[in-house]
C-alpha atoms as a PDB file:
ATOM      1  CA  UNK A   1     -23.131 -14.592   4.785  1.00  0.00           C
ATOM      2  CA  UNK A   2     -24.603 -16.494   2.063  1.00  0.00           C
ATOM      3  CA  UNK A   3     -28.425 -17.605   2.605  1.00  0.00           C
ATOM      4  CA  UNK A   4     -29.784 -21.105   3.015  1.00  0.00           C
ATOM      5  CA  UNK A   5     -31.489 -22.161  -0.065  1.00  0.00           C
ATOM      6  CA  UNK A   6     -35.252 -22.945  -0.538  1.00  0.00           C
ATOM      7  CA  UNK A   7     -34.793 -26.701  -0.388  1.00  0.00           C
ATOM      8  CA  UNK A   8     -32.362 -26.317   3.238  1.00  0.00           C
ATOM      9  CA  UNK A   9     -34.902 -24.025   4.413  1.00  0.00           C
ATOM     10  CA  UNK A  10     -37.726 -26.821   3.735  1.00  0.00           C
ATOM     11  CA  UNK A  11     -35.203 -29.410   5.220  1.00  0.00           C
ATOM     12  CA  UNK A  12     -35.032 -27.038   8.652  1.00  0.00           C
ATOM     13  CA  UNK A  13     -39.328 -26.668   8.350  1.00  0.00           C
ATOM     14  CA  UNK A  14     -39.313 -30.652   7.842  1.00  0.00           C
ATOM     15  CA  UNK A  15     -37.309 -31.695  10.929  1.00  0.00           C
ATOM     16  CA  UNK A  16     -39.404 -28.907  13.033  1.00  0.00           C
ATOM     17  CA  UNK A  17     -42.475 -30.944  11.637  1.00  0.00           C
ATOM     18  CA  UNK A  18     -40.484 -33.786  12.879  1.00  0.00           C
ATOM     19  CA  UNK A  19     -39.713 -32.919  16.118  1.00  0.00           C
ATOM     20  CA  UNK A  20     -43.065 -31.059  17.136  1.00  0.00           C
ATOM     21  CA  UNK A  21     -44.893 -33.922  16.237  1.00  0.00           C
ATOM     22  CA  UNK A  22     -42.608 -36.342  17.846  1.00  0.00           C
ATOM     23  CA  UNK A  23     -42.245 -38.849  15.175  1.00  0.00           C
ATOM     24  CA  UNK A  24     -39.811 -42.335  15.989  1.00  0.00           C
ATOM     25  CA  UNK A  25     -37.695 -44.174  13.788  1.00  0.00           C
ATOM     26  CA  UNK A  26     -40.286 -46.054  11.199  1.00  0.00           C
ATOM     27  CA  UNK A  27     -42.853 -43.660  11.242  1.00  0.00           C
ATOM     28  CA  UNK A  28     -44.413 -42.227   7.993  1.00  0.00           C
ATOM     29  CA  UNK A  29     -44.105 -38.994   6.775  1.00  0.00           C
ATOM     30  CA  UNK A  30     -46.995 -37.556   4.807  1.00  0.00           C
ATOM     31  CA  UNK A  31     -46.972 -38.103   1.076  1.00  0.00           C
ATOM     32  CA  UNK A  32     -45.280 -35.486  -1.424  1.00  0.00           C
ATOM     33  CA  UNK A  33     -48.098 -33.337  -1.949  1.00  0.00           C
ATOM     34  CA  UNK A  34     -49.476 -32.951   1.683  1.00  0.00           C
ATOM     35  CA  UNK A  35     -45.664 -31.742   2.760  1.00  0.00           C
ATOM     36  CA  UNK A  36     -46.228 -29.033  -0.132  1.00  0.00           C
ATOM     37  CA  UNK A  37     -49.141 -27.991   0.789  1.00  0.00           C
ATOM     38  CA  UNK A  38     -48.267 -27.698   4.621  1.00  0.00           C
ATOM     39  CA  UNK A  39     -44.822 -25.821   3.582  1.00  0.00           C
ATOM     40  CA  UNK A  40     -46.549 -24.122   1.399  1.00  0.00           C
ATOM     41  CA  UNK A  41     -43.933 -24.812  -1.220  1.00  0.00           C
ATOM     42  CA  UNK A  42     -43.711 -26.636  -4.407  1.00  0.00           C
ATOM     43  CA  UNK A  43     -43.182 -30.143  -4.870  1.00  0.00           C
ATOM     44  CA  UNK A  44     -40.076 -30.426  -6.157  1.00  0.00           C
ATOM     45  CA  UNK A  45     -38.752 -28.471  -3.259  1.00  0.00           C
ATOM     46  CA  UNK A  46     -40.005 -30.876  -0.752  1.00  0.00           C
ATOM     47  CA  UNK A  47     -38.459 -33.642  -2.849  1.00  0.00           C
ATOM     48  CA  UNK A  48     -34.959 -31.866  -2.542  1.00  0.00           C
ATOM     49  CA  UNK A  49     -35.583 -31.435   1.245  1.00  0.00           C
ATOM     50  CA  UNK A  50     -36.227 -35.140   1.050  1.00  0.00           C
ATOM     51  CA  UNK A  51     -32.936 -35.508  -0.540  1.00  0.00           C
ATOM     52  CA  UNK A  52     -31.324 -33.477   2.273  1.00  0.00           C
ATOM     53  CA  UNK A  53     -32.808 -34.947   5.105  1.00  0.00           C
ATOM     54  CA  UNK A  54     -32.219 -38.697   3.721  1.00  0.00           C
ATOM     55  CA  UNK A  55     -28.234 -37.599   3.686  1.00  0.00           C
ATOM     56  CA  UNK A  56     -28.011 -36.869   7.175  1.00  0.00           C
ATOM     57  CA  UNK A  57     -29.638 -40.101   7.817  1.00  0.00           C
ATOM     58  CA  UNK A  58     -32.910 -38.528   9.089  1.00  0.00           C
ATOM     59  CA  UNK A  59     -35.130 -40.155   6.327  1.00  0.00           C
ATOM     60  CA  UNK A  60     -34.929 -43.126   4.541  1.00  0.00           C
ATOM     61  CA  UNK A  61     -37.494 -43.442   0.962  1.00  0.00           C
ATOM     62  CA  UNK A  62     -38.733 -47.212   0.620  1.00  0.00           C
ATOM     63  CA  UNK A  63     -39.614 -47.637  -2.779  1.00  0.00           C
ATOM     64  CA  UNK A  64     -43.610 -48.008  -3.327  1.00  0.00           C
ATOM     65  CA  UNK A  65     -44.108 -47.155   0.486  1.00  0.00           C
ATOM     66  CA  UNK A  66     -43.481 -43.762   1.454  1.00  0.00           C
ATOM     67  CA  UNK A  67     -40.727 -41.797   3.296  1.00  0.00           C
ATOM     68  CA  UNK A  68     -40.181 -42.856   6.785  1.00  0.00           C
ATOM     69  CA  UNK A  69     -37.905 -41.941   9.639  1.00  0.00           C
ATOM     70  CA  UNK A  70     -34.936 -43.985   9.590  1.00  0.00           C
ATOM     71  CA  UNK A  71     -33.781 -46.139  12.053  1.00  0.00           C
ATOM     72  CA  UNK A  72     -30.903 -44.973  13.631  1.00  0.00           C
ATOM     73  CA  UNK A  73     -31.621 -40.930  12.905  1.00  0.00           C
ATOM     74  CA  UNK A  74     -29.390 -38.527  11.853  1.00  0.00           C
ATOM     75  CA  UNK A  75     -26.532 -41.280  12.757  1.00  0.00           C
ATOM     76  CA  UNK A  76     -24.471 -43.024   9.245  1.00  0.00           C
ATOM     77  CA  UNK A  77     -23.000 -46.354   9.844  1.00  0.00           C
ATOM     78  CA  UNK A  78     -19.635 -44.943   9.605  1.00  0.00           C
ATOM     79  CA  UNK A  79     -19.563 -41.484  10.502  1.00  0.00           C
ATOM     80  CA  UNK A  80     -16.112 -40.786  11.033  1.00  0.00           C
ATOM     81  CA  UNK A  81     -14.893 -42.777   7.719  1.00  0.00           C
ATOM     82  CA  UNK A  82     -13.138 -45.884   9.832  1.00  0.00           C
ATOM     83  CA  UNK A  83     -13.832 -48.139   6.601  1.00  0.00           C
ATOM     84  CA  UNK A  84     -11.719 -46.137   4.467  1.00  0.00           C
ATOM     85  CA  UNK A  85      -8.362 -46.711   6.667  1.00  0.00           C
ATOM     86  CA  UNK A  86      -6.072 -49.476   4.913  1.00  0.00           C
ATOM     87  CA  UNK A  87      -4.065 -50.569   8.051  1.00  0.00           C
ATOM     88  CA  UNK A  88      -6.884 -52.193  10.515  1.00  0.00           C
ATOM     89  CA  UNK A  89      -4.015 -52.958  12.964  1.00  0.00           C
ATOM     90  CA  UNK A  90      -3.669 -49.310  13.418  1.00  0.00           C
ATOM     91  CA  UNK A  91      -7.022 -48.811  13.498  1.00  0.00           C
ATOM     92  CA  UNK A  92      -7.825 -51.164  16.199  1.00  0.00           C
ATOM     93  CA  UNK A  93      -5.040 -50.139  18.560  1.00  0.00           C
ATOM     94  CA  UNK A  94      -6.595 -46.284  17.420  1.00  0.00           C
ATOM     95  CA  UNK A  95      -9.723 -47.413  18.720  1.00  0.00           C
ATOM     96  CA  UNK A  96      -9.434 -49.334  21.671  1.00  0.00           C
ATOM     97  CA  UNK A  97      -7.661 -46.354  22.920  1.00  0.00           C
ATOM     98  CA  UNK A  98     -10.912 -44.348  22.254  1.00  0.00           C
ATOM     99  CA  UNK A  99     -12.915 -46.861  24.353  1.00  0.00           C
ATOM    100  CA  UNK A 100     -11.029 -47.012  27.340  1.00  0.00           C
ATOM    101  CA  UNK A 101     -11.462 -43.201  27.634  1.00  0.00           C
ATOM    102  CA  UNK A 102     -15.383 -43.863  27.388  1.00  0.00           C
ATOM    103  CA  UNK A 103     -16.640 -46.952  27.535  1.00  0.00           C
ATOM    104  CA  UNK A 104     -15.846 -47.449  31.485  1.00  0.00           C
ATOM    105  CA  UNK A 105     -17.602 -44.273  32.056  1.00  0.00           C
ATOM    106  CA  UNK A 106     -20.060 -45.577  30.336  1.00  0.00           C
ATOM    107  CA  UNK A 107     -20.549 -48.474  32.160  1.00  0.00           C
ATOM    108  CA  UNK A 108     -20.627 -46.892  35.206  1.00  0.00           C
ATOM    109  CA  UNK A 109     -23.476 -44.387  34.218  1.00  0.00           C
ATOM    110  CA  UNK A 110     -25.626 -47.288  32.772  1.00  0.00           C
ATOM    111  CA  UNK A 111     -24.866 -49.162  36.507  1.00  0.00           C
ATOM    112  CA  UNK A 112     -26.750 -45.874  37.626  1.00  0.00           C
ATOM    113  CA  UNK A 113     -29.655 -45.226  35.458  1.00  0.00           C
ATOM    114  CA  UNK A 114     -30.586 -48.745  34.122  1.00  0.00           C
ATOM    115  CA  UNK A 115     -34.038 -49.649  34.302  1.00  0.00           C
ATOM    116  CA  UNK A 116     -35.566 -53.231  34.813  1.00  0.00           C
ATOM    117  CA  UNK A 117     -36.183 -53.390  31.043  1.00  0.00           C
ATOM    118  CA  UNK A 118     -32.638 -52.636  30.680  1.00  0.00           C
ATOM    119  CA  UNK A 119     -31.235 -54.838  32.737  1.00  0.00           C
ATOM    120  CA  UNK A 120     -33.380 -57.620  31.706  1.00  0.00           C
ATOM    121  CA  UNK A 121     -31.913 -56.635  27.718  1.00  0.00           C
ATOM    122  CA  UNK A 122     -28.186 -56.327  28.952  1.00  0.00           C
ATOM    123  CA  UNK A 123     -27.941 -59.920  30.578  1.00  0.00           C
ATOM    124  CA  UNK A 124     -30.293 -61.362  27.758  1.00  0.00           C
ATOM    125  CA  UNK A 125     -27.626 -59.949  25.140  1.00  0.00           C
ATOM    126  CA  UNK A 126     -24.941 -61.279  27.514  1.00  0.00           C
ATOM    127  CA  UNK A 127     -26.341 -64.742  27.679  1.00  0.00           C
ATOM    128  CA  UNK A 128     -27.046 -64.849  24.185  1.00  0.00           C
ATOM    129  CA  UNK A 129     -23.168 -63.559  23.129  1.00  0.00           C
ATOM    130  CA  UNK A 130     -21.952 -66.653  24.984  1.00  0.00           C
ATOM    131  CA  UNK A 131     -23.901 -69.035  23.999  1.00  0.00           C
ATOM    132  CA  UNK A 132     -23.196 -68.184  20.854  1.00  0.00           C
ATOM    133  CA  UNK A 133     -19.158 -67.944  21.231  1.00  0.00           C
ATOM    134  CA  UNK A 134     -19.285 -71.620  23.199  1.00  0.00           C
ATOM    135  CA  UNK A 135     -21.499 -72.752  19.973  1.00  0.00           C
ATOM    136  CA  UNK A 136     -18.945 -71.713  18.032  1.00  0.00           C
ATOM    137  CA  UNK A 137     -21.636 -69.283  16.278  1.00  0.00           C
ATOM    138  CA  UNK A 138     -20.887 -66.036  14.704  1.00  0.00           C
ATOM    139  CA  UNK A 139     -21.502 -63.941  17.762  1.00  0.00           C
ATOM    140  CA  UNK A 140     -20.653 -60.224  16.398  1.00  0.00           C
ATOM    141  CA  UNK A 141     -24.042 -58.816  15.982  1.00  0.00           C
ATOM    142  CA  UNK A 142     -24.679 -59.897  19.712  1.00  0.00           C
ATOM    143  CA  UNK A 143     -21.845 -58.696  20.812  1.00  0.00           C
ATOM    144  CA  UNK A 144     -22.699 -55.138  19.065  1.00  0.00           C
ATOM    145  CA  UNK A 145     -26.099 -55.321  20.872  1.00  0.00           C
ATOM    146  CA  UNK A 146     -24.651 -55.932  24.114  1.00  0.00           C
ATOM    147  CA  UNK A 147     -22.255 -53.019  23.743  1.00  0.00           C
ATOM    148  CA  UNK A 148     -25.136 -50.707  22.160  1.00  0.00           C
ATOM    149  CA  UNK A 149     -27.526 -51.262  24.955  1.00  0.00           C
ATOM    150  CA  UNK A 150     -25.286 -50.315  27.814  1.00  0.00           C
ATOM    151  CA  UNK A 151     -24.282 -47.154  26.029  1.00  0.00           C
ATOM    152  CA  UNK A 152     -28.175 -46.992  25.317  1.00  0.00           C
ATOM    153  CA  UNK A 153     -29.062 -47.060  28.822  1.00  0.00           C
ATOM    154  CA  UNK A 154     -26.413 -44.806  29.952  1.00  0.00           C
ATOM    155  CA  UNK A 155     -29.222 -41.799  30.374  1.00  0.00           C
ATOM    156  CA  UNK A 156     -26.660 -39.561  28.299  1.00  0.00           C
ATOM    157  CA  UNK A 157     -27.598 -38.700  24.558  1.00  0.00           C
ATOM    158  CA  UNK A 158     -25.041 -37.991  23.404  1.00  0.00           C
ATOM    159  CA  UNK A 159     -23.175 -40.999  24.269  1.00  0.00           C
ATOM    160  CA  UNK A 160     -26.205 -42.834  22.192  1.00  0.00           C
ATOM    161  CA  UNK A 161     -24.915 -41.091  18.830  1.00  0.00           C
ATOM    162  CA  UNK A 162     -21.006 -42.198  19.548  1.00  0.00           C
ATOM    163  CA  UNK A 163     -22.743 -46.171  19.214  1.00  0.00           C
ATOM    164  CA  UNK A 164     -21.688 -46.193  15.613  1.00  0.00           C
ATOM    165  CA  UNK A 165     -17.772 -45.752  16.781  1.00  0.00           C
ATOM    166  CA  UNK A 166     -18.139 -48.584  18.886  1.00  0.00           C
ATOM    167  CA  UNK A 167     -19.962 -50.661  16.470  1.00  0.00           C
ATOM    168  CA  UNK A 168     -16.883 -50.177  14.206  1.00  0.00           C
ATOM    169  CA  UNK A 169     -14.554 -51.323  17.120  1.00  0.00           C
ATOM    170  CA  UNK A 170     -16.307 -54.404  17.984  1.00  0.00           C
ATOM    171  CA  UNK A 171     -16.837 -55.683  14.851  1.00  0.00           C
ATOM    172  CA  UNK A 172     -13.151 -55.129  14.192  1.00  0.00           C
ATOM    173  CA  UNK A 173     -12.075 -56.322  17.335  1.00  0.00           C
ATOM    174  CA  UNK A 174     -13.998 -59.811  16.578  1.00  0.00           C
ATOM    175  CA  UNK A 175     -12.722 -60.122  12.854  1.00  0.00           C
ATOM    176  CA  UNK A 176      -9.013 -59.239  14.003  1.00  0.00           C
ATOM    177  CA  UNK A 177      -8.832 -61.840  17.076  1.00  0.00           C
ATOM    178  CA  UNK A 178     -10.672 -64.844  15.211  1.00  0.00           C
ATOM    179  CA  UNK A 179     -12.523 -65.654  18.734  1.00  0.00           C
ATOM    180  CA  UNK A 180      -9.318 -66.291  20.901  1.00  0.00           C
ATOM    181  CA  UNK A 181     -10.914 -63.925  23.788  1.00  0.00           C
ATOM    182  CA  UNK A 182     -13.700 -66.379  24.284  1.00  0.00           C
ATOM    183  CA  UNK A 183     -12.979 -67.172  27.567  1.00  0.00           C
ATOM    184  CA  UNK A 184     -12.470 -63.125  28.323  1.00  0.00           C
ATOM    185  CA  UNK A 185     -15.162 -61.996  26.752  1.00  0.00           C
ATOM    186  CA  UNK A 186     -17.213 -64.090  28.620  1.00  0.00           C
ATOM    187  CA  UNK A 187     -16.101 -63.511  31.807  1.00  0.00           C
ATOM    188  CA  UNK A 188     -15.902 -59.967  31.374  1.00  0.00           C
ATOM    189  CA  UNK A 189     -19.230 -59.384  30.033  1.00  0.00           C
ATOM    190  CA  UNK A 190     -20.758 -61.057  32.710  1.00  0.00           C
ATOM    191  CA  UNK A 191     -19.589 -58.689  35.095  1.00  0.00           C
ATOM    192  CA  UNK A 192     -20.229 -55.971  33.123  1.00  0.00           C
ATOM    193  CA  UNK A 193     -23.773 -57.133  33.283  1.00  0.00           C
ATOM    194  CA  UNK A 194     -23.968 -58.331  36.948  1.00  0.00           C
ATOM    195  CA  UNK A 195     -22.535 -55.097  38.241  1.00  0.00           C
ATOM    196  CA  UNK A 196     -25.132 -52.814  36.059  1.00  0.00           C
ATOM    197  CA  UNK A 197     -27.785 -55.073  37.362  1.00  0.00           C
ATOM    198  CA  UNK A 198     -26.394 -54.473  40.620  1.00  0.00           C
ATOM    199  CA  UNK A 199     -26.283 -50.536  40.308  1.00  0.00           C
ATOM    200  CA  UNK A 200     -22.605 -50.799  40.973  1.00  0.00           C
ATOM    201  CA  UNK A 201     -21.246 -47.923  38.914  1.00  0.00           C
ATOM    202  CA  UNK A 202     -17.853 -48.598  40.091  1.00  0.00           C
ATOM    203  CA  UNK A 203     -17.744 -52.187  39.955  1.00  0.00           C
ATOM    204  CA  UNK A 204     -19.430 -51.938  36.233  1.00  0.00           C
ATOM    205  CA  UNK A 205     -16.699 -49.486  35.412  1.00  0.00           C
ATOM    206  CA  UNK A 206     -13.581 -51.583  36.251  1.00  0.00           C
ATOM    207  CA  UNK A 207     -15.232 -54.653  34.963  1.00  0.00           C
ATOM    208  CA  UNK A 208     -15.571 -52.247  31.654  1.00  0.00           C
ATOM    209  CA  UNK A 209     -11.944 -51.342  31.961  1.00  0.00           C
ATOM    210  CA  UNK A 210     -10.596 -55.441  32.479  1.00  0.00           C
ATOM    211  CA  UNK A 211     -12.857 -56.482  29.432  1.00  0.00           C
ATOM    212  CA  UNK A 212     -10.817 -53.742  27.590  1.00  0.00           C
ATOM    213  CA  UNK A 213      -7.729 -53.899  28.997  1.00  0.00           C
ATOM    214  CA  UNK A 214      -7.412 -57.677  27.427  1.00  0.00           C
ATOM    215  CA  UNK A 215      -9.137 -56.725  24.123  1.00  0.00           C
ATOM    216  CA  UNK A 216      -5.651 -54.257  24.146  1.00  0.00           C
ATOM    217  CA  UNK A 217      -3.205 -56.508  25.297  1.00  0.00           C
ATOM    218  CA  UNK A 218      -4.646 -59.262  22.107  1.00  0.00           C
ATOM    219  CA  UNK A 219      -4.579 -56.228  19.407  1.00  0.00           C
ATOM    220  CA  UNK A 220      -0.764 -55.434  20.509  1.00  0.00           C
ATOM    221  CA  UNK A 221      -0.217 -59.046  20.445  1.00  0.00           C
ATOM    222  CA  UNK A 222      -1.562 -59.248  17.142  1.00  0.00           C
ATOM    223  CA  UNK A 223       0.398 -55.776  15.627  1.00  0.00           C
ATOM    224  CA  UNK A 224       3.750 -57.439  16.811  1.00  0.00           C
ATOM    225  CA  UNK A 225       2.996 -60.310  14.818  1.00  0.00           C
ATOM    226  CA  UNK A 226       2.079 -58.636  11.755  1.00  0.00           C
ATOM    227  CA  UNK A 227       4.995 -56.620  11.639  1.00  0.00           C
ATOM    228  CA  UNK A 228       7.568 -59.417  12.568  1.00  0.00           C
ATOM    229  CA  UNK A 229       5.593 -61.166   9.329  1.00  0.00           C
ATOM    230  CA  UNK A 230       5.277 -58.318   7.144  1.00  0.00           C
ATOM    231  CA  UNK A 231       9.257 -56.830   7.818  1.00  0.00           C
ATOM    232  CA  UNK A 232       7.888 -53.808   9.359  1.00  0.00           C
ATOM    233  CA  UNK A 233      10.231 -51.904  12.072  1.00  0.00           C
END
């Protein structure tokens, strides 16, 4: 078996630095030369760890600043590729099955292990994605938060990394439908919200499932169309 190189062994040393000294997203690291000397390597090896560590999303360089941890570590905006798939019909109707295996579970663990601070953010994000949709406002980036900060307050970790798929969905969800689930999504989210705030895992889950359940029915609405207009069988 081939050996890690210099620069992956400095990436492993760097996130054990990380981790033992419990750094958070938008901390700074130490400058060039200090990470040298603590590694006791050379400088140009910690700048290739760098290198490695801001691929997988663990550090982000801001020019003139520093190195920092990023935001949203180790997770890239995309990280199963979604943007590169041509046909977004397919993708959507690829997707929403993914979220009705997950996000009703979800629901129903964040209806068990939300705190007061959560609930307070889940029905803030809820009131602020309908007042937005009956504006007539761009509501998408709400909409992501809501989403993000049930599967945030789930108490699972893992689920917290699989935010990024359903970022993608949303977001393609919204574009796809052109706001004709207003109504729905409304509805829907507020019992989402209500029956997390209520600890009512299984009320949070079904409510979960409905809001889903019509963001389906729309997208196969929508692929009929497009391949009545397009010719496709």
């Amino acid at each position: 078996m081939e050996c890690n190189t210099l620069s992956e062994q400095t990436a492993d040393k760097l996130m054990e630095y990380i981790l033992k000294n419990k750094m958070c997203p938008g901390d700074k690291m130490p400058n060039e030369f200090e990470l040298a000397e603590l590694l006791s390597v050379g400088r140009s090896t910690v700048r290739e760890a760098v290198r490695i560590l801001v691929s997988r999303n663990v550090l982000i360089i801001k020019r003139g600043a520093g190195t920092y941890i990023a935001d949203n570590t180790g997770v890239p905006d995309d990280p199963l590729g979604l943007s590169f798939y041509q046909d977004k019909y397919a993708l959507a109707t690829d997707l929403i099955e993914v979220r009705l295996i997950l996000e009703p579970e979800i629901a129903a663990l964040a209806a068990v292990n939300a705190t007061d601070e959560d609930i307070a953010e889940i029905t803030e994000r809820c009131n602020r994605v309908e007042e937005r949709y009956r504006a007539g406002i761009d509501h998408i980036t709400e909409d992501i938060g809501f989403h993000t900060a049930i599967a945030r307050c789930s108490g699972n970790r893992v689920i917290e990394k699989l935010v990024p798929i359903i970022n993608t969905s949303v977001a393609l969800f919204c574009n796809l439908t052109a706001r004709s689930l207003r109504e729905e999504t409304i509805v829907t989210h507020r019992g989402i919200a209500e029956a997390i705030a209520a600890h009512d895992s299984a009320g949070a889950k079904y409510a979960m499932l409905m809001h889903l359940i019509y963001n389906r029915s729309k997208i196969e609405e929508l692929v009929k169309a497009h391949k009545t207009k397009t010719g496709e069988d």
